[in-house]
Protein backbone atom coordinates (compact mmCIF):
# COMPACT_ATOMS: atom_id res chain seq x y z
CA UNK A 1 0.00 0.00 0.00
CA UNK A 2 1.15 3.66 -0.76
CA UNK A 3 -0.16 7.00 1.44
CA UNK A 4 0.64 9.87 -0.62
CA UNK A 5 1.55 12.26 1.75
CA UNK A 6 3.12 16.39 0.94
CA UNK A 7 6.65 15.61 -0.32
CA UNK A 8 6.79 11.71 -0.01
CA UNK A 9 4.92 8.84 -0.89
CA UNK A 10 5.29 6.11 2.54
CA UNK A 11 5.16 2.67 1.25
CA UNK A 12 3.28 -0.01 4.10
CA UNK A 13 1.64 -2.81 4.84
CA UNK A 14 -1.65 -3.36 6.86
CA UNK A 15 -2.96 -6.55 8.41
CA UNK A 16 -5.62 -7.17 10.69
CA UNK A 17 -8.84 -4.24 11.90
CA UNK A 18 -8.72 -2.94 15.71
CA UNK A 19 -6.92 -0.61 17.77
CA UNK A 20 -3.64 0.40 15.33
CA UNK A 21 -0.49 -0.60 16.60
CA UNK A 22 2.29 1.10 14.18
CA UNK A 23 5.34 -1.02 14.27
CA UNK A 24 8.80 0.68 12.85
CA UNK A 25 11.69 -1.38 11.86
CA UNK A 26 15.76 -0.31 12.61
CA UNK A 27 18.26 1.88 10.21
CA UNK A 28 18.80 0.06 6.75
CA UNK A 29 15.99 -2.25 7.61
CA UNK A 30 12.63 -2.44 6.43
CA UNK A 31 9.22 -3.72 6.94
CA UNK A 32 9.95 -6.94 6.30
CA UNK A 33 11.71 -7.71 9.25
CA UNK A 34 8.99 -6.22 11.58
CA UNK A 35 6.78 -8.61 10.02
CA UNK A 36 8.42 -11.83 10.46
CA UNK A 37 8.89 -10.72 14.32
CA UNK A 38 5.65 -9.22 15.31
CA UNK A 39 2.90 -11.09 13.19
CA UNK A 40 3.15 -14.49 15.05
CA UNK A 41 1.60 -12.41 17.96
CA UNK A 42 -1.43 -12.13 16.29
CA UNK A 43 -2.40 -15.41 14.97
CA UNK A 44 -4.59 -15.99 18.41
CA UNK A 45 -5.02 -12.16 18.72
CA UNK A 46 -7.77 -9.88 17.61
CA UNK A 47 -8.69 -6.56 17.90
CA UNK A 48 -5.46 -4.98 16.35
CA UNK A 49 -4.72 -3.45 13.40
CA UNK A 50 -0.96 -3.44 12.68
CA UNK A 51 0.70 -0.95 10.42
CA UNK A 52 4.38 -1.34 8.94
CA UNK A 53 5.78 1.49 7.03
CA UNK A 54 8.86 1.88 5.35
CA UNK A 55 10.73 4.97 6.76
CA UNK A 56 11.92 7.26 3.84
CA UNK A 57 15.39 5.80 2.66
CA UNK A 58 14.27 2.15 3.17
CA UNK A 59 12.36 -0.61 1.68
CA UNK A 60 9.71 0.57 -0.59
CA UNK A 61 9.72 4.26 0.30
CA UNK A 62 12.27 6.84 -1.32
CA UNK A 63 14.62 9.01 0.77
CA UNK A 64 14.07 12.53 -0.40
CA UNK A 65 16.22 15.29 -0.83
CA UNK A 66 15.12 17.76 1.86
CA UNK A 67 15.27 15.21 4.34
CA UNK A 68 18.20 15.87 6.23
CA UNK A 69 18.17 15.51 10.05
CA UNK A 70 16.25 13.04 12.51
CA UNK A 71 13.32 15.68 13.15
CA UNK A 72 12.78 15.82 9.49
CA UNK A 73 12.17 12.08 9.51
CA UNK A 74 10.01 12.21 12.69
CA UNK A 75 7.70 15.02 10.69
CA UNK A 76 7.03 12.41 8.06
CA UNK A 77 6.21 9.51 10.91
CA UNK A 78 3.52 12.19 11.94
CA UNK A 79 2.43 12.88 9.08
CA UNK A 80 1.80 9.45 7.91
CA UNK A 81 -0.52 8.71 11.09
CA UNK A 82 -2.29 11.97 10.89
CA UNK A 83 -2.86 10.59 7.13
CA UNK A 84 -3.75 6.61 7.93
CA UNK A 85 -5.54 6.97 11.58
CA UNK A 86 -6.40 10.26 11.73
CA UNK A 87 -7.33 11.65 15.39
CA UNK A 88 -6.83 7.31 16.55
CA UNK A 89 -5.07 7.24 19.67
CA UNK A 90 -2.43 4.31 18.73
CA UNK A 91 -0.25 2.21 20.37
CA UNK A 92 3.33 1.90 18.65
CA UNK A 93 6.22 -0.87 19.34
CA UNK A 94 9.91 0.30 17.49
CA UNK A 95 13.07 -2.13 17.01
CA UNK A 96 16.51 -0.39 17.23
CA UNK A 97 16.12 2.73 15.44
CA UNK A 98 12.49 2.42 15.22
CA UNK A 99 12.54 2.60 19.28
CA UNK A 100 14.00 6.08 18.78
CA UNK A 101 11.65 7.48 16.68
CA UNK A 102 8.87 5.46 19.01
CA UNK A 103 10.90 7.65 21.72
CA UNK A 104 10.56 10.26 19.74
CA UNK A 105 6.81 10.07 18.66
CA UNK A 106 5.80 10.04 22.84
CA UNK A 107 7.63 13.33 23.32
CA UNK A 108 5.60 15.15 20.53
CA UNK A 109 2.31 12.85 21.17
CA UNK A 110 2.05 11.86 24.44
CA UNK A 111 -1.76 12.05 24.71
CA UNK A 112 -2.35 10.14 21.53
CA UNK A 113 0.00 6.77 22.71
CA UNK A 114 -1.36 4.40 24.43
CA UNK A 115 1.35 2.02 24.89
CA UNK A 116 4.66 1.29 23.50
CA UNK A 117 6.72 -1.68 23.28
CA UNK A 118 10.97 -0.52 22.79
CA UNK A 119 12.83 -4.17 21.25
CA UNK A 120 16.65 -3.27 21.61
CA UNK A 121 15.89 0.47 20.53
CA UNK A 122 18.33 3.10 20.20
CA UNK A 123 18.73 5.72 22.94
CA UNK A 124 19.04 9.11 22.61
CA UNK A 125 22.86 9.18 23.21
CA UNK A 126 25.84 10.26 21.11
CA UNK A 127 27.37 7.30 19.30
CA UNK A 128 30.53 7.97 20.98
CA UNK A 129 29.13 8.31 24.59
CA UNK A 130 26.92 4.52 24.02
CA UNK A 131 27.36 1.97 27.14
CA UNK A 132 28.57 -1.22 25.00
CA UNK A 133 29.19 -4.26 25.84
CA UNK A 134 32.12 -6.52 23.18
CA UNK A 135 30.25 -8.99 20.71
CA UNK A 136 30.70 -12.44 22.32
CA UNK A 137 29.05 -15.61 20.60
CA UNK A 138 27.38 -17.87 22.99
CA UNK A 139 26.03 -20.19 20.66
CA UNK A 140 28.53 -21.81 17.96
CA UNK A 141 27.62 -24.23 15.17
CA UNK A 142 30.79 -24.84 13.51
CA UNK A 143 28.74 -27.65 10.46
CA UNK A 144 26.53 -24.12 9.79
CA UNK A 145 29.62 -22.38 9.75
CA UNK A 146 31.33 -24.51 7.24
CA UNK A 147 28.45 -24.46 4.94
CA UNK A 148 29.18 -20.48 4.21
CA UNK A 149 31.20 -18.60 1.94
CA UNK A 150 33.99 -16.55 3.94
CA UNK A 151 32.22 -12.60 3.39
CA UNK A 152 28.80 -14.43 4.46
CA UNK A 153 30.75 -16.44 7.35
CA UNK A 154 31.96 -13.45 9.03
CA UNK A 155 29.18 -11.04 8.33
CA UNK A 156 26.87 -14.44 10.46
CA UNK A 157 29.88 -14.05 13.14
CA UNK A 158 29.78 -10.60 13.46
CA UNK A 159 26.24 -10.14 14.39
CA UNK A 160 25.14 -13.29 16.03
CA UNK A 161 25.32 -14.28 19.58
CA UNK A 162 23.32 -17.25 18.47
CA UNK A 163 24.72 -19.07 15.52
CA UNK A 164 21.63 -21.13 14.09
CA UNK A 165 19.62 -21.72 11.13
CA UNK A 166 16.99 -19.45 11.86
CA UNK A 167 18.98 -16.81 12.21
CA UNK A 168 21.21 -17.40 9.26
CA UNK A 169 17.58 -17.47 6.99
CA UNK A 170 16.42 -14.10 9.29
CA UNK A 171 19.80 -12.50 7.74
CA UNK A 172 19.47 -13.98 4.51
CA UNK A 173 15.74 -13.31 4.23
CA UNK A 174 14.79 -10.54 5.85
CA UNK A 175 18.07 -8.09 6.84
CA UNK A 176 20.40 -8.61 3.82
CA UNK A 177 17.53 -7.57 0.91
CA UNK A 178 16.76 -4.78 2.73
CA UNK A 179 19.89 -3.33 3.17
CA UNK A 180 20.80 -3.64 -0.36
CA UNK A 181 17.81 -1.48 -1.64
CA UNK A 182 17.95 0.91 1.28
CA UNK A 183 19.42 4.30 -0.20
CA UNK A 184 22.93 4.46 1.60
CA UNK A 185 23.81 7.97 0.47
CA UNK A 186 20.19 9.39 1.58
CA UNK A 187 20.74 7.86 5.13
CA UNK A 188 24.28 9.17 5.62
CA UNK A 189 23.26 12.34 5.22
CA UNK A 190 20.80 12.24 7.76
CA UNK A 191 23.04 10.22 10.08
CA UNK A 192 25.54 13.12 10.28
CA UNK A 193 22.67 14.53 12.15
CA UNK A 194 22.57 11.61 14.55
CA UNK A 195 19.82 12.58 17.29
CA UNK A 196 16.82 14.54 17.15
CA UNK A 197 16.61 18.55 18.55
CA UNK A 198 14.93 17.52 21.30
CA UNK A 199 16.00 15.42 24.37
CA UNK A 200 13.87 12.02 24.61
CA UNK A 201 15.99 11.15 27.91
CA UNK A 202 14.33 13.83 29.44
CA UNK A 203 10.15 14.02 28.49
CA UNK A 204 8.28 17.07 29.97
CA UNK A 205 6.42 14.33 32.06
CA UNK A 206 5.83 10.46 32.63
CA UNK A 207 4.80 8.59 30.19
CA UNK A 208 2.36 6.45 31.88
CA UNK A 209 0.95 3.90 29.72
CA UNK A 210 1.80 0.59 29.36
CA UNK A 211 5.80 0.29 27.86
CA UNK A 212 8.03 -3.07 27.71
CA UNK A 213 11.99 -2.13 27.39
CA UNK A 214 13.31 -5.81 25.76
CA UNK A 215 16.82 -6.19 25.15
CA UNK A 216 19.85 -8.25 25.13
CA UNK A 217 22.72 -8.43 27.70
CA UNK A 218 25.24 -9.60 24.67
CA UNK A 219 23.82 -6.54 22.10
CA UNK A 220 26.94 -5.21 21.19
CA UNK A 221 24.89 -2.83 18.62
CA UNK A 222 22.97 -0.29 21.03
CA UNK A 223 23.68 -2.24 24.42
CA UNK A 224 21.11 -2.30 27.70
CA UNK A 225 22.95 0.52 30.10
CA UNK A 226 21.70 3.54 28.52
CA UNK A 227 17.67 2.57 28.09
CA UNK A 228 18.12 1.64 31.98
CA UNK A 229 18.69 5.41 32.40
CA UNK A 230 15.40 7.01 31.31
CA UNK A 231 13.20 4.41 33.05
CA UNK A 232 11.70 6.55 35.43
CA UNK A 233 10.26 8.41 32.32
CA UNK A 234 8.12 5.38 32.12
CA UNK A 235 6.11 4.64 35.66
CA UNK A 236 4.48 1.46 33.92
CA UNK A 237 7.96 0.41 32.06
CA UNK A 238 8.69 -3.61 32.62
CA UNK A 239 12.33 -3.44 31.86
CA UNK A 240 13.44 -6.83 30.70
CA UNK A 241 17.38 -7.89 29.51
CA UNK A 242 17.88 -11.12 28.33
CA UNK A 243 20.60 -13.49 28.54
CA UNK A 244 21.62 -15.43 25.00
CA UNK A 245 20.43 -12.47 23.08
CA UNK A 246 22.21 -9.90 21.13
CA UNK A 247 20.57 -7.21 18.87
CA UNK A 248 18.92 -9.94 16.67
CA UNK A 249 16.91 -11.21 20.20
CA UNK A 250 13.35 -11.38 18.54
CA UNK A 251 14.67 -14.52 16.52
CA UNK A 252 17.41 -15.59 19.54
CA UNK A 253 15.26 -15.16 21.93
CA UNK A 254 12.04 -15.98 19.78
CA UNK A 255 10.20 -17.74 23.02
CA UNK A 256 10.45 -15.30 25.00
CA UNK A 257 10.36 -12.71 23.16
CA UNK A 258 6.84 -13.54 21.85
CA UNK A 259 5.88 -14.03 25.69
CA UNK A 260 6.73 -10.75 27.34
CA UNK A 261 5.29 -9.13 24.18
CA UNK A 262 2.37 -10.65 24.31
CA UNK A 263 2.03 -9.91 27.94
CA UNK A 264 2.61 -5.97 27.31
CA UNK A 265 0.07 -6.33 24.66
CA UNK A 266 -2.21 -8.12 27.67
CA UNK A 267 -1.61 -4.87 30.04
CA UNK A 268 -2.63 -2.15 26.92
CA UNK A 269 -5.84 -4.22 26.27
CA UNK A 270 -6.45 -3.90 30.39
CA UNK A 271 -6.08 0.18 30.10
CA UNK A 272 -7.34 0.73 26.76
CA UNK A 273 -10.74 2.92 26.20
């Protein structure tokens, strides 16, 4: 689907008819990945309505010129719900960079969130200043391993904690494609502008609807320090880190994961109008 919107047409995808839950995928990624993570949740779920855009410079939706800085790319986001759910209070859940601009979207529309769920997001915290741990791998399979071409082997031992099938296909299905269509030179430029005017750390006042913090003890990516820093921006935050679980944990982690997502989506369905 397409929403032609001022100065950029958002690519998405829409399943399901309910209360909208908007779910935004990391930098380089797209929709796809969201997808394959979130949409298991809702095979004995209903009620929700799940939206998955492409954020300008990924996936199906073009990066355009006058894009240039984070707060840019949050105007769009706004935009693009103003256009699809109009005046809908909405409940949003962000992966990596997604969780910043789900950060993000809370400090400009507090009143209109009803929940959010951050998966190993992003913080609002200079690159250089991040809390990281070093990338360990917990899980080897050496016969996987030896089944791969060298540049695929270590890209698979760079980013996994857990070396397994599932996550090879994740990579191979779901991350790689998108990263080869995303427009590299488009995001660059906005990543020299790396976090928004504003300071999420810091939000005028609680947030206090439902939230889940999920994220891995081994993410060498983005890391679990700095998200324990703003929690008391979130009264009703369940902060959860999870051994065996880097910043792939939705497909490490898949059991739990699905669990403690499900639950969160349990406590907004308790609070909800």
């Amino acid at each position: 689907m397409e929403c032609r919107l001022n100065n950029v047409t958002i690519y998405y995808e829409q399943f399901g008819v309910g209360k909208p839950l908007l779910l935004l995928h990391g930098w380089r990624a797209d929709h796809r990945l969201a997808v394959k993570n979130f949409e298991p949740l809702f095979e004995q779920r209903d009620g929700w309505k799940r939206i998955y855009p492409d954020i300008p410079g990924m996936g199906n939706t073009p990066g355009p010129d006058w894009i240039t800085n984070q707060d840019q790319m949050l105007d769009v986001l706004l935009e693009f719900i103003d256009t699809v759910i109009p005046k809908h209070h909405f409940c949003v859940a962000g992966t990596s960079y997604g969780g910043y601009l789900a950060q993000g979207l809370i400090y400009r529309r507090p009143e209109m969130v009803d929940g959010a769920l951050f998966l190993v997001p992003v913080m609002g915290v200079n690159a250089e200043d991040q809390s990281l741990p070093e990338h360990v791998t917990l899980v080897e399979d050496i016969d996987l391993l030896s089944e791969l071409g060298k540049e695929e082997a270590d890209f698979f031992q760079g980013i996994a904690v857990v070396q397994s099938r599932e996550v090879l296909e994740t990579i191979r299905r779901d991350i790689l494609p998108a990263f080869e269509i995303a427009d590299h030179e488009f995001l660059e430029k906005v990543a020299e502008h790396y976090l928004f005017s504003f300071d999420t750390n810091n939000l005028p006042r609680p947030f206090e609807k439902p939230v889940l913090f999920l994220l891995g003890r081994q993410d060498s990516m983005i890391g679990y320090i700095d998200a324990w820093r703003v929690l008391e921006n979130y009264p009703r935050a369940s902060f959860i880190v999870l051994d065996r679980a880097g910043h792939g944990l939705a497909v490490e982690q898949t059991g739990l994961f699905r669990a403690l997502a499900g639950e969160w989506l349990d406590r907004v369905e308790e609070c909800s109008p």
